[in-house]
N, C-alpha and C. Protein backbone atom coordinates (compact mmCIF):
# COMPACT_ATOMS: atom_id res chain seq x y z
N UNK A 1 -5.16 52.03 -84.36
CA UNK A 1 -4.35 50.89 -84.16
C UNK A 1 -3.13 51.18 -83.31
N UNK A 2 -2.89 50.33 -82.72
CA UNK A 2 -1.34 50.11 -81.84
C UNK A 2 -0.15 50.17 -82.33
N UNK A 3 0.84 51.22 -82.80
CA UNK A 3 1.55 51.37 -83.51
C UNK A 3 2.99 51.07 -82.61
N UNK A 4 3.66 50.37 -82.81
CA UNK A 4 5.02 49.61 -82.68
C UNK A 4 6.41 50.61 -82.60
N UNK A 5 6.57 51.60 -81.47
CA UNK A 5 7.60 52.66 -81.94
C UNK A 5 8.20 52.80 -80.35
N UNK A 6 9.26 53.33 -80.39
CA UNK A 6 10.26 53.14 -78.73
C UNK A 6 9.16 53.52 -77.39
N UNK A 7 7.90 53.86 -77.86
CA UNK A 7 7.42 54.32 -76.56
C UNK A 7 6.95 52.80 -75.89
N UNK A 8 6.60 51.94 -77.00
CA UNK A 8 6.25 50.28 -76.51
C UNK A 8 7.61 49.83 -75.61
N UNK A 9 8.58 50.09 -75.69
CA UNK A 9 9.91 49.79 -75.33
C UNK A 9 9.81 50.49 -73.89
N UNK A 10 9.70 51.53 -73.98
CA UNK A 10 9.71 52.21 -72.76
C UNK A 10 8.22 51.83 -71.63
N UNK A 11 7.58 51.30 -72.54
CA UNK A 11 6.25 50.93 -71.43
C UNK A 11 6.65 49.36 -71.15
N UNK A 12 7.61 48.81 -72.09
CA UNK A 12 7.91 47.54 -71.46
C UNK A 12 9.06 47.50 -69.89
N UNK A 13 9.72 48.13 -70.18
CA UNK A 13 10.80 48.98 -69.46
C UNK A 13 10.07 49.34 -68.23
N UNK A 14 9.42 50.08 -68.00
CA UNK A 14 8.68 51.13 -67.23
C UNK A 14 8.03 49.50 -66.31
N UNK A 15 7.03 48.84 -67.36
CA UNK A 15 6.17 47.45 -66.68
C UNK A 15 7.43 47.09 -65.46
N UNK A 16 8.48 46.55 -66.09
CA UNK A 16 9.12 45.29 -65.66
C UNK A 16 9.81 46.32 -64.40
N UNK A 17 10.41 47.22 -64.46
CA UNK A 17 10.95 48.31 -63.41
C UNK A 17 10.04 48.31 -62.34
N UNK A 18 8.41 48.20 -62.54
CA UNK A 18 8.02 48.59 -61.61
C UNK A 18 7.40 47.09 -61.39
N UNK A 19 7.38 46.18 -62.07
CA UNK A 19 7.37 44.75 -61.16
C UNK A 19 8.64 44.44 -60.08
N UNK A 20 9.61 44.84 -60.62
CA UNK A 20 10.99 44.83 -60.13
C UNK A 20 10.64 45.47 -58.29
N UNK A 21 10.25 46.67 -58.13
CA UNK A 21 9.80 47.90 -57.20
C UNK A 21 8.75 46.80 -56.27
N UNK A 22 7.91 46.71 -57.18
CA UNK A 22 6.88 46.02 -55.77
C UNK A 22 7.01 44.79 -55.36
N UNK A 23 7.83 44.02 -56.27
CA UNK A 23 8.53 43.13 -55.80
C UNK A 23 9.41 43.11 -54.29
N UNK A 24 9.95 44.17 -54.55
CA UNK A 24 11.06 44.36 -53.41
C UNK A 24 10.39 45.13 -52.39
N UNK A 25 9.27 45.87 -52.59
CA UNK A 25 8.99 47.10 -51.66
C UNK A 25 7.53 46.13 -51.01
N UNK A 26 6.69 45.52 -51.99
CA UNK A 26 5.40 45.09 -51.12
C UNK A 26 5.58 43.72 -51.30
N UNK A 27 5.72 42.85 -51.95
CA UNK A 27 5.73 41.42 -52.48
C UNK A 27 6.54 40.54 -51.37
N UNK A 28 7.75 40.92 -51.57
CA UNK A 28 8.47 40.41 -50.35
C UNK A 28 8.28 40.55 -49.37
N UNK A 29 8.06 41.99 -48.54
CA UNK A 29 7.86 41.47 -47.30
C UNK A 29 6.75 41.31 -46.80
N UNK A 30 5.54 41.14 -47.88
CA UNK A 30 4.51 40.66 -47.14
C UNK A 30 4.49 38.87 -47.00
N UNK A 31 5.01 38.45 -48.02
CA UNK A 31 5.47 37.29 -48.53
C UNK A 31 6.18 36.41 -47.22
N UNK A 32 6.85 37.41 -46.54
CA UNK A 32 7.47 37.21 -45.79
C UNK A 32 7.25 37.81 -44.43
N UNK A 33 6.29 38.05 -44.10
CA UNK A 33 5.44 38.49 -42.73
C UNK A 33 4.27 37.12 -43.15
N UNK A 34 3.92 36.14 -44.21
CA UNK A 34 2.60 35.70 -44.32
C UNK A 34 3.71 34.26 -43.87
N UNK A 35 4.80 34.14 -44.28
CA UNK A 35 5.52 32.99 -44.19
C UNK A 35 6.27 32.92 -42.33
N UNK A 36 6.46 33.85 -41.70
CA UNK A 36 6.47 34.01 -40.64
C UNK A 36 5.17 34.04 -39.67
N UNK A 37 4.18 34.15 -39.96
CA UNK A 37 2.98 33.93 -39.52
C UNK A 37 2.99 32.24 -39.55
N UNK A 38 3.57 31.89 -40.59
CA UNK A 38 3.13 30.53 -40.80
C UNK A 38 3.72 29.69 -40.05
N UNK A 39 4.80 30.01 -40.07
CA UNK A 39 5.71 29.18 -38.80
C UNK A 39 5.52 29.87 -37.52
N UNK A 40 4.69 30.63 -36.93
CA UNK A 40 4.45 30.80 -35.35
C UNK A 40 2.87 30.11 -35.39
N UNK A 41 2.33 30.07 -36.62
CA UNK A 41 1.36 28.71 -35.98
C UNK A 41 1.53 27.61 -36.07
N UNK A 42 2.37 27.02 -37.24
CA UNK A 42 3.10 25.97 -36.91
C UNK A 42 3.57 25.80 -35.40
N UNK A 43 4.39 26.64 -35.07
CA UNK A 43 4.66 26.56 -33.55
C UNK A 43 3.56 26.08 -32.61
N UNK A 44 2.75 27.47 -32.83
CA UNK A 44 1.70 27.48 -31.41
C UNK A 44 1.03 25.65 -31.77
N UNK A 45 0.62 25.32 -32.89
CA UNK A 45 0.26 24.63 -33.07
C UNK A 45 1.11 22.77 -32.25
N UNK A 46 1.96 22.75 -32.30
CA UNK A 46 3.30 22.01 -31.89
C UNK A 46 3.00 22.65 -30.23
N UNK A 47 3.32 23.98 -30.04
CA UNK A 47 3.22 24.01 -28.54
C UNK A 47 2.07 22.95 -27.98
N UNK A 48 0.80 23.22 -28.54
CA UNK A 48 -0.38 23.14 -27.82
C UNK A 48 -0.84 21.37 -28.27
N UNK A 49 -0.05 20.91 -29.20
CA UNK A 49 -0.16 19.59 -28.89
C UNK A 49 0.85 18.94 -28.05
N UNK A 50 1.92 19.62 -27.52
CA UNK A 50 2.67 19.09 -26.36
C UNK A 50 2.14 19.40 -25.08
N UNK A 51 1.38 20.69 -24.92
CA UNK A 51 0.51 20.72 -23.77
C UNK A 51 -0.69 19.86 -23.80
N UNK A 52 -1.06 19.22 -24.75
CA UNK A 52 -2.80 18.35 -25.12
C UNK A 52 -2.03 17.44 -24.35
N UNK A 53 -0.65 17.21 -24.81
CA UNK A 53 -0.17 15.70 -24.16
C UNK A 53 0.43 15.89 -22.91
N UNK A 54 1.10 16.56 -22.18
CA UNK A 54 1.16 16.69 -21.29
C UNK A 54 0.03 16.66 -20.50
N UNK A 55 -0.67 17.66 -20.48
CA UNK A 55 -2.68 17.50 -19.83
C UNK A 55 -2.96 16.50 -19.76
N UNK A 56 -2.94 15.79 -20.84
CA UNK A 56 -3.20 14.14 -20.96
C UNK A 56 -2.84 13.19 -20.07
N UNK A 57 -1.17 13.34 -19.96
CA UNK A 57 -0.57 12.34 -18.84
C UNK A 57 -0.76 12.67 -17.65
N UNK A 58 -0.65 14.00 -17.22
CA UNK A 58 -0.93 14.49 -15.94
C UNK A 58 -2.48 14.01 -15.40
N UNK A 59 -3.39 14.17 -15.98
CA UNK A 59 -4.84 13.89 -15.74
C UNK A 59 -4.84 11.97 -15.54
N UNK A 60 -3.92 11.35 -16.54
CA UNK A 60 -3.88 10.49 -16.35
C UNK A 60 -3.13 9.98 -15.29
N UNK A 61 -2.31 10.49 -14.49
CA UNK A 61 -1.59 10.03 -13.80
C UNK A 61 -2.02 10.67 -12.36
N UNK A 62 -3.51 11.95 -12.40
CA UNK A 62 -4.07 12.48 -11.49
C UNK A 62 -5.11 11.18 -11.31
N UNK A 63 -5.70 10.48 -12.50
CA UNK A 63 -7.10 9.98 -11.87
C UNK A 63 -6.15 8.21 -11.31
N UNK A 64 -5.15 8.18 -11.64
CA UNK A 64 -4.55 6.82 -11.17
C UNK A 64 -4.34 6.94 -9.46
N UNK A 65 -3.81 8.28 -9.32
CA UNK A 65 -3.77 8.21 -7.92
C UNK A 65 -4.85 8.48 -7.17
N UNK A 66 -6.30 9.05 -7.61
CA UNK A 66 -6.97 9.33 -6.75
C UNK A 66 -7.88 8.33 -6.69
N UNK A 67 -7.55 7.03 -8.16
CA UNK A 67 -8.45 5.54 -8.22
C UNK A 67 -7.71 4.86 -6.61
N UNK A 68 -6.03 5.32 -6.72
CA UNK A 68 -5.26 4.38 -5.67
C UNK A 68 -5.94 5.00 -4.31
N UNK A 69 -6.04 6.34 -3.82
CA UNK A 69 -6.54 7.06 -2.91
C UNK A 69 -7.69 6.25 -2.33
N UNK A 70 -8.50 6.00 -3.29
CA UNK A 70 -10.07 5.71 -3.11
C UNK A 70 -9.66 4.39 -2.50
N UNK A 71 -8.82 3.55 -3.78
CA UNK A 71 -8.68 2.31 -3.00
C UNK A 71 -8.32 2.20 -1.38
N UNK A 72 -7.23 2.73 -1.35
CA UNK A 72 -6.36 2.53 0.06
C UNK A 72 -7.64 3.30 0.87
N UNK A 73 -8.33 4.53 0.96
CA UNK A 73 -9.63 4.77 1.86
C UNK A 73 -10.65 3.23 1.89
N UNK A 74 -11.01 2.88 1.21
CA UNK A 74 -11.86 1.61 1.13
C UNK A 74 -11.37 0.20 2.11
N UNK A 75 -10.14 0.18 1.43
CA UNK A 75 -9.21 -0.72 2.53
C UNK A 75 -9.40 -0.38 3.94
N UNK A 76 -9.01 1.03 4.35
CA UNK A 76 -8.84 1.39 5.79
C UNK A 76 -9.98 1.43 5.91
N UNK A 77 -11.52 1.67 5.88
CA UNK A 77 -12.22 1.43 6.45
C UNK A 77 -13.06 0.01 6.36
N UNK A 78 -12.37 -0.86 5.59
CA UNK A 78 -12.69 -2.16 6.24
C UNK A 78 -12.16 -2.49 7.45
N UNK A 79 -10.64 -2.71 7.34
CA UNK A 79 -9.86 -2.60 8.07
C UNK A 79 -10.64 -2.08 9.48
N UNK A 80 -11.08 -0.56 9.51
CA UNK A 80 -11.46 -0.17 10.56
C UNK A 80 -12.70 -0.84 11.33
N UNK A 81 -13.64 -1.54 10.35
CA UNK A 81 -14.96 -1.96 10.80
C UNK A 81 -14.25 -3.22 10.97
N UNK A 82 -13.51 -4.37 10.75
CA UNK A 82 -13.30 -5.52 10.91
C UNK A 82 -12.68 -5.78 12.49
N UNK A 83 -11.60 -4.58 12.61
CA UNK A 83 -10.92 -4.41 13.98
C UNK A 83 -12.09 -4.22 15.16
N UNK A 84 -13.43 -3.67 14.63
CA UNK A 84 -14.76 -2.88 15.81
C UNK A 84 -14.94 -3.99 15.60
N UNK A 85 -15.77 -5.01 14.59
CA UNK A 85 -15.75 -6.21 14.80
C UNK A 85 -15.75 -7.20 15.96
N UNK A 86 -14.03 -7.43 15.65
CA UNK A 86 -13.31 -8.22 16.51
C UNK A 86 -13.47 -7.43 18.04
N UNK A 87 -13.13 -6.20 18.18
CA UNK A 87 -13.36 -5.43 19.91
C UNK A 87 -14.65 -6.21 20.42
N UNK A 88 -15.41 -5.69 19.53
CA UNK A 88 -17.15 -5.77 19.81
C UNK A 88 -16.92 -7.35 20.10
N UNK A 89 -16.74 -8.74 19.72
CA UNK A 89 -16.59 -9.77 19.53
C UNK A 89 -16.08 -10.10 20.85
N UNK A 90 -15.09 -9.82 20.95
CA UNK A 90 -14.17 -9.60 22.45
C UNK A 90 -15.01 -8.90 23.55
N UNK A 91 -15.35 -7.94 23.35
CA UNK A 91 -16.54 -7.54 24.73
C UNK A 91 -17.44 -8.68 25.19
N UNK A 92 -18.09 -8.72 24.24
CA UNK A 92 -19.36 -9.99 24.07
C UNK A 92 -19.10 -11.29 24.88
N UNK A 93 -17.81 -11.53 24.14
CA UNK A 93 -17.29 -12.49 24.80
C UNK A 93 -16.95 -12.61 26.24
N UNK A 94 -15.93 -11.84 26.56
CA UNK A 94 -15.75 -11.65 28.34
C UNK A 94 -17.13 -10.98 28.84
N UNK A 95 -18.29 -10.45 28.25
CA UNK A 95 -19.58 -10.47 29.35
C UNK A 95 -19.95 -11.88 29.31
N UNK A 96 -20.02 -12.37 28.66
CA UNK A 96 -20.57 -13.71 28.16
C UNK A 96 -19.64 -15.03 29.38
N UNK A 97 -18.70 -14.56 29.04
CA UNK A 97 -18.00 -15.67 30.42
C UNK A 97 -17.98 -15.01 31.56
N UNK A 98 -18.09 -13.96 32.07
CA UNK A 98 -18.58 -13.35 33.38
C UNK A 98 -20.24 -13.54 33.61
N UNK A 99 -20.97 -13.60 32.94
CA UNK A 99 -21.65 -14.04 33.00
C UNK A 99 -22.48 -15.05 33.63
N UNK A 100 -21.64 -16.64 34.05
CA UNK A 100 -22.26 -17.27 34.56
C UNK A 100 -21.71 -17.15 36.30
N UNK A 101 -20.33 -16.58 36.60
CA UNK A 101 -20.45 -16.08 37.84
C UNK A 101 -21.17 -14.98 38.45
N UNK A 102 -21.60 -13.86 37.50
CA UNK A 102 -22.48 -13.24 38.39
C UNK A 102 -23.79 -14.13 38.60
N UNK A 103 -23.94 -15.10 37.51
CA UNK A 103 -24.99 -15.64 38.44
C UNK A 103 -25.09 -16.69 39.30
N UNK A 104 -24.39 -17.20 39.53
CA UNK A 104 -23.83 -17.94 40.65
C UNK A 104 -23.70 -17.50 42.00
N UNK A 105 -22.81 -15.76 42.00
CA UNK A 105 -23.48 -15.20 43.27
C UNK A 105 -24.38 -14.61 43.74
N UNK A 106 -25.39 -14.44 42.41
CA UNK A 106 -26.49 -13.63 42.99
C UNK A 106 -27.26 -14.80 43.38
N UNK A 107 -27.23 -16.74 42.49
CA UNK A 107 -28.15 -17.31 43.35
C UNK A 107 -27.62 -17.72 44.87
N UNK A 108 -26.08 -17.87 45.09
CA UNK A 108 -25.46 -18.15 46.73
C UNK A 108 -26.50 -16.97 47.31
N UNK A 109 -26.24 -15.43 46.94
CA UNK A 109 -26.93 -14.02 47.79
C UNK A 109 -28.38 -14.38 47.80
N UNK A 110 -28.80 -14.97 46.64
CA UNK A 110 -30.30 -15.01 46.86
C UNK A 110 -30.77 -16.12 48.23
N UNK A 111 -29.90 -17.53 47.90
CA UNK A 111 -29.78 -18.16 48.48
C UNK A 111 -29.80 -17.92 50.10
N UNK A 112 -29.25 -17.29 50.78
CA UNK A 112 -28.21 -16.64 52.16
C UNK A 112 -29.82 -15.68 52.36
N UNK A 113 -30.25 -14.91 51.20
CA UNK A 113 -31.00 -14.41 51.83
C UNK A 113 -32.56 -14.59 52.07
N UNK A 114 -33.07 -15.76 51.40
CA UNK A 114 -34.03 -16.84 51.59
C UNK A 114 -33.85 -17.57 52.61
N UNK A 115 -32.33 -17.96 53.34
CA UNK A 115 -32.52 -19.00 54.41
C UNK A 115 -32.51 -17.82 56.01
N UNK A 116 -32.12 -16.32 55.53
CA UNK A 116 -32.11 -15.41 56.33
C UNK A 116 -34.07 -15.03 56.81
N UNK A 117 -34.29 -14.73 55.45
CA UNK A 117 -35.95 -14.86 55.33
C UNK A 117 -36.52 -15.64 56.49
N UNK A 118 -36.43 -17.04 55.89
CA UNK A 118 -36.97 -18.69 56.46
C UNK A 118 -36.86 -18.13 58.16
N UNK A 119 -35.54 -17.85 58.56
CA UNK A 119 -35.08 -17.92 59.92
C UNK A 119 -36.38 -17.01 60.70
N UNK A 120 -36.21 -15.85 60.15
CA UNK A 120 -36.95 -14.92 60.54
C UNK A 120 -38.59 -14.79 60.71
N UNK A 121 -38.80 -15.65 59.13
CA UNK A 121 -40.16 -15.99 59.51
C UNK A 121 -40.85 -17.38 60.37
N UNK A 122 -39.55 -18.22 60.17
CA UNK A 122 -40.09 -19.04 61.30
C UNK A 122 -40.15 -18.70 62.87
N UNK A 123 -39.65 -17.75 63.39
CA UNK A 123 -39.15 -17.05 64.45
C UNK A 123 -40.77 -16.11 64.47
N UNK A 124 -40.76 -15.67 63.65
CA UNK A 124 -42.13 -15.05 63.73
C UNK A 124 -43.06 -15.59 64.03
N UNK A 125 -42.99 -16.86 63.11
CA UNK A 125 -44.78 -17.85 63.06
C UNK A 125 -44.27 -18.42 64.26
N UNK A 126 -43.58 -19.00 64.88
CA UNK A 126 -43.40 -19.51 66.31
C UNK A 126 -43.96 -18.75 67.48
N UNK A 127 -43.10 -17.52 67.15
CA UNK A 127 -44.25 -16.29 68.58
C UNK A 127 -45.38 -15.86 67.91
N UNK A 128 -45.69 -16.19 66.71
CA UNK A 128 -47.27 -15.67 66.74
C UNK A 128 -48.29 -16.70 67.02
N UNK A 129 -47.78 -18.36 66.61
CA UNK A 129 -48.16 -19.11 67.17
C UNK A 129 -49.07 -19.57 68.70
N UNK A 130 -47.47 -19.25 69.37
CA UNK A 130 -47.90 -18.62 70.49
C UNK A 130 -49.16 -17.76 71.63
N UNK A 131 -49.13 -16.50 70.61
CA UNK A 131 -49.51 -15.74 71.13
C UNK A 131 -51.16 -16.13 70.63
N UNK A 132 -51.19 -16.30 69.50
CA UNK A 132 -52.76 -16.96 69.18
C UNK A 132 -53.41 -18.01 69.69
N UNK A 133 -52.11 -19.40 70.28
CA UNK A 133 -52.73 -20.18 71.02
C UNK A 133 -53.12 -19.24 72.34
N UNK A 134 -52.35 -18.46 72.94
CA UNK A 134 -52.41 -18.24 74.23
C UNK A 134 -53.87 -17.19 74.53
N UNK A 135 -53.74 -16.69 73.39
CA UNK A 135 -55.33 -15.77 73.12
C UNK A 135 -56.37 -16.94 73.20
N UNK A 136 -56.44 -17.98 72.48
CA UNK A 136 -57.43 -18.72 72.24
C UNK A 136 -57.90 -19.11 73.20
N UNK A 137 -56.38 -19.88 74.05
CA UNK A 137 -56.77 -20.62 75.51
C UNK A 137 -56.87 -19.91 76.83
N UNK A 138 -56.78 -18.47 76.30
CA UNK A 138 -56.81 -17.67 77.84
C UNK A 138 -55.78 -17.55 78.94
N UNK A 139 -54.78 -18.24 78.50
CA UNK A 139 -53.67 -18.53 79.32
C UNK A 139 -52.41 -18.73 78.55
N UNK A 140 -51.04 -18.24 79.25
CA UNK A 140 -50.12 -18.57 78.98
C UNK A 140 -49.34 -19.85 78.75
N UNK A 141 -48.81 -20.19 77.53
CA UNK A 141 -47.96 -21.54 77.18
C UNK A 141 -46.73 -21.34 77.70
N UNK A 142 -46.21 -20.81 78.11
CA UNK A 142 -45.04 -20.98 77.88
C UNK A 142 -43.65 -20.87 78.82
């Protein structure tokens, strides 16, 4: 049996002394390396949702400008095909009204050179005329 005499005293003594010891020597400062751990992930944790949000706005404020980018490219090349358009429109146009004077002088030129023709071939059929009656009849007309 467990007999009740100063050595119980001294093992109570002895217990609490050396709760006292690891208290101070391991308890605490692990206690306190686990509680400092805790607040640098708290931190990192806090960091990295101010970077989630930052990332966030930036990306958001990257795809706004490159929606505006796209837009304003889309614009300028309407813009650009509407202006070819109108050029092209404008060419068309001044061939289109030049147009009926070139043909006007090519029919005067055609003209000038049909009555140049006429001259020439009547000038022709006249002396060949001629010359076929004068074959026929053996004698000179003329």
């Amino acid at each position: 049996m467990v007999s009740l005499d100063y050595s119980l005293g001294i093992q109570i003594i002895n217990f609490l002394l050396l709760i006292f010891i690891l208290n101070l020597l391991l308890y605490k400062p692990i206690l306190g390396l686990i509680e400092k751990r805790k607040k640098q992930f708290e931190e990192s944790e806090t960091e990295i949702k101010r970077l989630q949000t930052t990332v966030e706005e930036k990306m958001t404020a990257y795809e706004e400008k490159l929606r505006q980018a796209k837009t304003a490219a889309i614009e300028q090349k309407n813009e650009i095909i509407r202006q070819g358009a109108e050029e092209a429109r404008a060419v068309t146009d001044a061939v289109r009204a030049e147009i009926p004077g070139m043909m006007e002088r090519f029919q005067t030129k055609m003209a000038v050179e049909i009555d140049a023709a006429n001259k020439i071939l009547a000038d022709h059929s006249r002396q060949l005329s001629v010359e076929i009656a004068e074959k026929i009849l053996g004698r000179s007309i003329g």
